[in-house]
Protein backbone atom coordinates (compact mmCIF):
# COMPACT_ATOMS: atom_id res chain seq x y z
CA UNK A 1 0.00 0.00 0.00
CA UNK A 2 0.78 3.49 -1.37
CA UNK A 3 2.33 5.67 2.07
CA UNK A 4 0.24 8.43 1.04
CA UNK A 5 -2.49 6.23 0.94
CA UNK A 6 -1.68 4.95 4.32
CA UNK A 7 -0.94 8.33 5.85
CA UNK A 8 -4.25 9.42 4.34
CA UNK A 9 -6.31 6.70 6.42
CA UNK A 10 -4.31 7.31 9.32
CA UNK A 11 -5.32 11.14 8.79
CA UNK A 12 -8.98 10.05 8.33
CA UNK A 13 -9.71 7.66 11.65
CA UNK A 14 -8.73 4.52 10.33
CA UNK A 15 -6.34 2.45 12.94
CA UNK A 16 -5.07 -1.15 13.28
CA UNK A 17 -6.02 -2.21 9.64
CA UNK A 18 -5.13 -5.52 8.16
CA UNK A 19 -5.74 -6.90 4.76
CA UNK A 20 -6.34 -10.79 4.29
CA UNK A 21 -5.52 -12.64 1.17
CA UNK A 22 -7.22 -16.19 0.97
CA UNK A 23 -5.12 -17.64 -1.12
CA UNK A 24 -7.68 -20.44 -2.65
CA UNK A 25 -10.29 -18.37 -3.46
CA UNK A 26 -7.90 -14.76 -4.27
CA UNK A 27 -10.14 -13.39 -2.02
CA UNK A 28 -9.39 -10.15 0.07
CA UNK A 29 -10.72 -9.44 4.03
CA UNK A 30 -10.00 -6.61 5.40
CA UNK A 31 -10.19 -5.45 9.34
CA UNK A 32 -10.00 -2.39 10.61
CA UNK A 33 -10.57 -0.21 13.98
CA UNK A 34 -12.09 2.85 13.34
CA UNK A 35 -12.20 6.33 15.58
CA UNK A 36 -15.53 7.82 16.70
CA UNK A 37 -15.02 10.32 14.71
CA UNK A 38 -14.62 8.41 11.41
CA UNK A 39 -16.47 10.06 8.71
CA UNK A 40 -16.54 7.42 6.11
CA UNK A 41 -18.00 9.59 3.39
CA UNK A 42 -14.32 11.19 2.81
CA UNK A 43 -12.63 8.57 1.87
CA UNK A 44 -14.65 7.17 -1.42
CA UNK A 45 -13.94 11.36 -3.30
CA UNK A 46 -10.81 11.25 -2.19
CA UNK A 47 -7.99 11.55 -5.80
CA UNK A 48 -5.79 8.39 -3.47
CA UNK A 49 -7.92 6.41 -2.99
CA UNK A 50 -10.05 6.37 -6.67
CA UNK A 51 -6.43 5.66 -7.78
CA UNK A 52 -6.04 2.70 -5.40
CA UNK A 53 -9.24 1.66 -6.33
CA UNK A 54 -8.25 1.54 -9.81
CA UNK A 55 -5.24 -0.02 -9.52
CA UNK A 56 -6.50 -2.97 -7.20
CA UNK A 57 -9.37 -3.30 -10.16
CA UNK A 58 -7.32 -6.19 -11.07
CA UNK A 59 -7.65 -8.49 -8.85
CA UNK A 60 -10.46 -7.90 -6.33
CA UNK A 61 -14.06 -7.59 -7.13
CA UNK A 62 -15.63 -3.96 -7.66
CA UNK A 63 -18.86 -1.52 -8.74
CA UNK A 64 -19.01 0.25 -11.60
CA UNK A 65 -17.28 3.14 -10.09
CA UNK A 66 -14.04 0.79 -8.70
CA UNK A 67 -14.66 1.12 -5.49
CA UNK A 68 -14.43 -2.39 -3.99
CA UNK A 69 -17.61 -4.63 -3.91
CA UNK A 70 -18.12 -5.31 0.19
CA UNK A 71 -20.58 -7.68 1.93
CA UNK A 72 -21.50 -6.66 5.41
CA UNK A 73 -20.97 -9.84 8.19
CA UNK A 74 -22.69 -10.46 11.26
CA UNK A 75 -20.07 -10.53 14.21
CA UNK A 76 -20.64 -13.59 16.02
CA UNK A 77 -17.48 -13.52 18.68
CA UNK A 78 -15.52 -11.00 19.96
CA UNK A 79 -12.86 -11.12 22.58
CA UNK A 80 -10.63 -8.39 23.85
């Protein structure tokens, strides 16, 4: 990942984020903390991250607009 890009999400309330490749299917999970104050409608505008978007096209699954396709999950366990 671009350090812009990283700095950028940083900048923007996202913390402790790691991607997950499974390696039989080439699909990508992805977990991250975010602040209270995460305002996830600047992220999708944002010049960085349309170009990451782009540039992942390849090899995840996205809308019409690149942004990556995402399916919400119910959390079933959690321990701190």
């Amino acid at each position: 990942m671009w350090p812009e890009l990283q700095t950028l999400l940083s900048d923007t309330g996202i913390q402790d984020y790691t991607i997950f490749l499974d390696e039989k299917t080439l699909t990508l999970f992805a977990v991250q903390k975010l602040s209270k104050d995460f305002d996830s409608s600047l992220l999708p505008n944002h010049p960085i991250v349309k170009k990451w978007w782009q540039y992942m096209a390849d090899i995840m699954e996205t809308n019409p607009d690149h942004s990556p396709v995402t399916n919400p999950l119910k959390e079933v366990f959690h321990l701190d």
